[in-house]
Protein backbone atom coordinates (compact mmCIF):
# COMPACT_ATOMS: atom_id res chain seq x y z
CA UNK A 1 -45.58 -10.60 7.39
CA UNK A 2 -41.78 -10.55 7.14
CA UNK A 3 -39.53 -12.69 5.28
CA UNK A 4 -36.09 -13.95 6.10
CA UNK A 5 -34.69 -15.97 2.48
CA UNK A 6 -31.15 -17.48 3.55
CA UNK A 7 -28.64 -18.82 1.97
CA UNK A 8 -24.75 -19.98 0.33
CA UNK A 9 -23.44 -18.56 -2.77
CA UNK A 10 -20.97 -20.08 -4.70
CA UNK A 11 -17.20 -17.98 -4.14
CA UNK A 12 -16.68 -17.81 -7.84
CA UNK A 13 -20.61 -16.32 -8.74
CA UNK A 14 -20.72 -13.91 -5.54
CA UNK A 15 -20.83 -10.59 -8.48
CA UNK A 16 -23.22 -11.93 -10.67
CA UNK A 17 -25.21 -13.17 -7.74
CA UNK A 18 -25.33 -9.70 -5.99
CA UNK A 19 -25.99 -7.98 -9.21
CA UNK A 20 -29.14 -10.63 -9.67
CA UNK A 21 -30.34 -9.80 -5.84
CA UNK A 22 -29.74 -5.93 -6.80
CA UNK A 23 -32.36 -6.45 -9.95
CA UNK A 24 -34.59 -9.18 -7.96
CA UNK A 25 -34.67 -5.94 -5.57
CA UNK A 26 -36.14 -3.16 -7.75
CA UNK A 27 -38.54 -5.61 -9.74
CA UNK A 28 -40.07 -6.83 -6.33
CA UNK A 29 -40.24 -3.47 -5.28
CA UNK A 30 -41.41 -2.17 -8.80
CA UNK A 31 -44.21 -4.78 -8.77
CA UNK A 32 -45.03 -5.39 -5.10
CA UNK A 33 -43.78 -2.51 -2.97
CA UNK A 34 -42.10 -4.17 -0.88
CA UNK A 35 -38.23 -3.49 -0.56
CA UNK A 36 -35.91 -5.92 0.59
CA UNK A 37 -32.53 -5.80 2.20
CA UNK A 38 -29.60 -8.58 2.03
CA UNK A 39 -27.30 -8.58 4.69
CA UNK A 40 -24.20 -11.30 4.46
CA UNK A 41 -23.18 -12.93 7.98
CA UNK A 42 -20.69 -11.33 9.63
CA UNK A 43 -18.37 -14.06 10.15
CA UNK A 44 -19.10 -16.05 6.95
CA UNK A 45 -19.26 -13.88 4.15
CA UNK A 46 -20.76 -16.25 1.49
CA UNK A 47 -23.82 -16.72 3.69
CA UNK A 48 -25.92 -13.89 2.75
CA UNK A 49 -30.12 -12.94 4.05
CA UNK A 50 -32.95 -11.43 1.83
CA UNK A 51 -34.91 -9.54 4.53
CA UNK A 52 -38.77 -8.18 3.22
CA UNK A 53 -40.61 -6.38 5.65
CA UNK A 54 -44.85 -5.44 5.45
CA UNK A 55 -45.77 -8.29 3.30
CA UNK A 56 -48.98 -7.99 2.29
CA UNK A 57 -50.32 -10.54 -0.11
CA UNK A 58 -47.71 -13.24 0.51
CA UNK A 59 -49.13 -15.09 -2.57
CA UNK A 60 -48.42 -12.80 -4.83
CA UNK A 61 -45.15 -12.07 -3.68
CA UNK A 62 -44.19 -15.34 -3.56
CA UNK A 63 -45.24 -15.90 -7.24
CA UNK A 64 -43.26 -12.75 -8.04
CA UNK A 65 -40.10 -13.84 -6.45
CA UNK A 66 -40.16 -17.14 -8.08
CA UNK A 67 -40.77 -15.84 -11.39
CA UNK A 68 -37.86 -13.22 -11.11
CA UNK A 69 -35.46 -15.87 -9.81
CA UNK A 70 -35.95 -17.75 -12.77
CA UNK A 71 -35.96 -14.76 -14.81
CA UNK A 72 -32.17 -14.20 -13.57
CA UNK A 73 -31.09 -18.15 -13.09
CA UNK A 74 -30.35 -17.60 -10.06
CA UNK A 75 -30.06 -21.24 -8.47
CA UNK A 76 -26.60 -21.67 -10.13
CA UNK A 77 -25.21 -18.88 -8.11
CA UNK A 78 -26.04 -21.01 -5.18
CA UNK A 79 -22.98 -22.73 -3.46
CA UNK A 80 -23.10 -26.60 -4.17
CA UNK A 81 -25.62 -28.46 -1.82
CA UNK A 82 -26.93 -25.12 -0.91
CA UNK A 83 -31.06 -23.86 -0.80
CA UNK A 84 -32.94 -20.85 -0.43
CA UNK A 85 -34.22 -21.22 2.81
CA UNK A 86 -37.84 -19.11 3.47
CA UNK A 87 -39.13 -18.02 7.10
CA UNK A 88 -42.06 -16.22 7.16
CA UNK A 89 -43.10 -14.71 10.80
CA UNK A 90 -45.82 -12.38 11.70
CA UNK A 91 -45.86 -10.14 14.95
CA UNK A 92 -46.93 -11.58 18.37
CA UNK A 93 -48.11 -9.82 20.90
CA UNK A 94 -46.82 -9.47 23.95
CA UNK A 95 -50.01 -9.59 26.33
């Protein structure tokens, strides 16, 4: 399963949120193996995408990420009226 987490930062927490995504990063990693990439759109800057690839136990990752964003109180760095949007999708086949 792959996950695709997106969403607004606020202009004035942009550091302190990348720093938070940098840590979120190595704990997840650390505790589930699974690494993650952020990516920031290319025309809006403040818009930014957690991608996880090869989740395996989406559970438990889940319950991980949620405890680590609240670990680093990381909804405040979220620009006003914004959310952390989750898609999950899983391969199709093509036959």
């Amino acid at each position: 399963m792959s996950y695709y987490i997106y969403y607004r930062v606020e202009q004035t927490r942009a550091e302190a949120a990348r720093r938070a995504i940098k840590l979120l990063f190595g704990a997840l990693e650390q505790r589930t193996g699974v690494a993650g990439r952020l990516l920031r759109r290319q025309d809006e800057p403040l818009m930014w995408m957690e991608i996880y690839d090869g989740v395996r136990d989406p559970s438990g990752f889940e319950t991980a990420m949620a405890a680590m964003l609240a670990d680093h109180d990381f909804v405040p760095m979220l620009a006003p009226g914004s959310l952390r949007h989750v898609e999950r999708f899983v391969a199709a086949s093509l036959s």
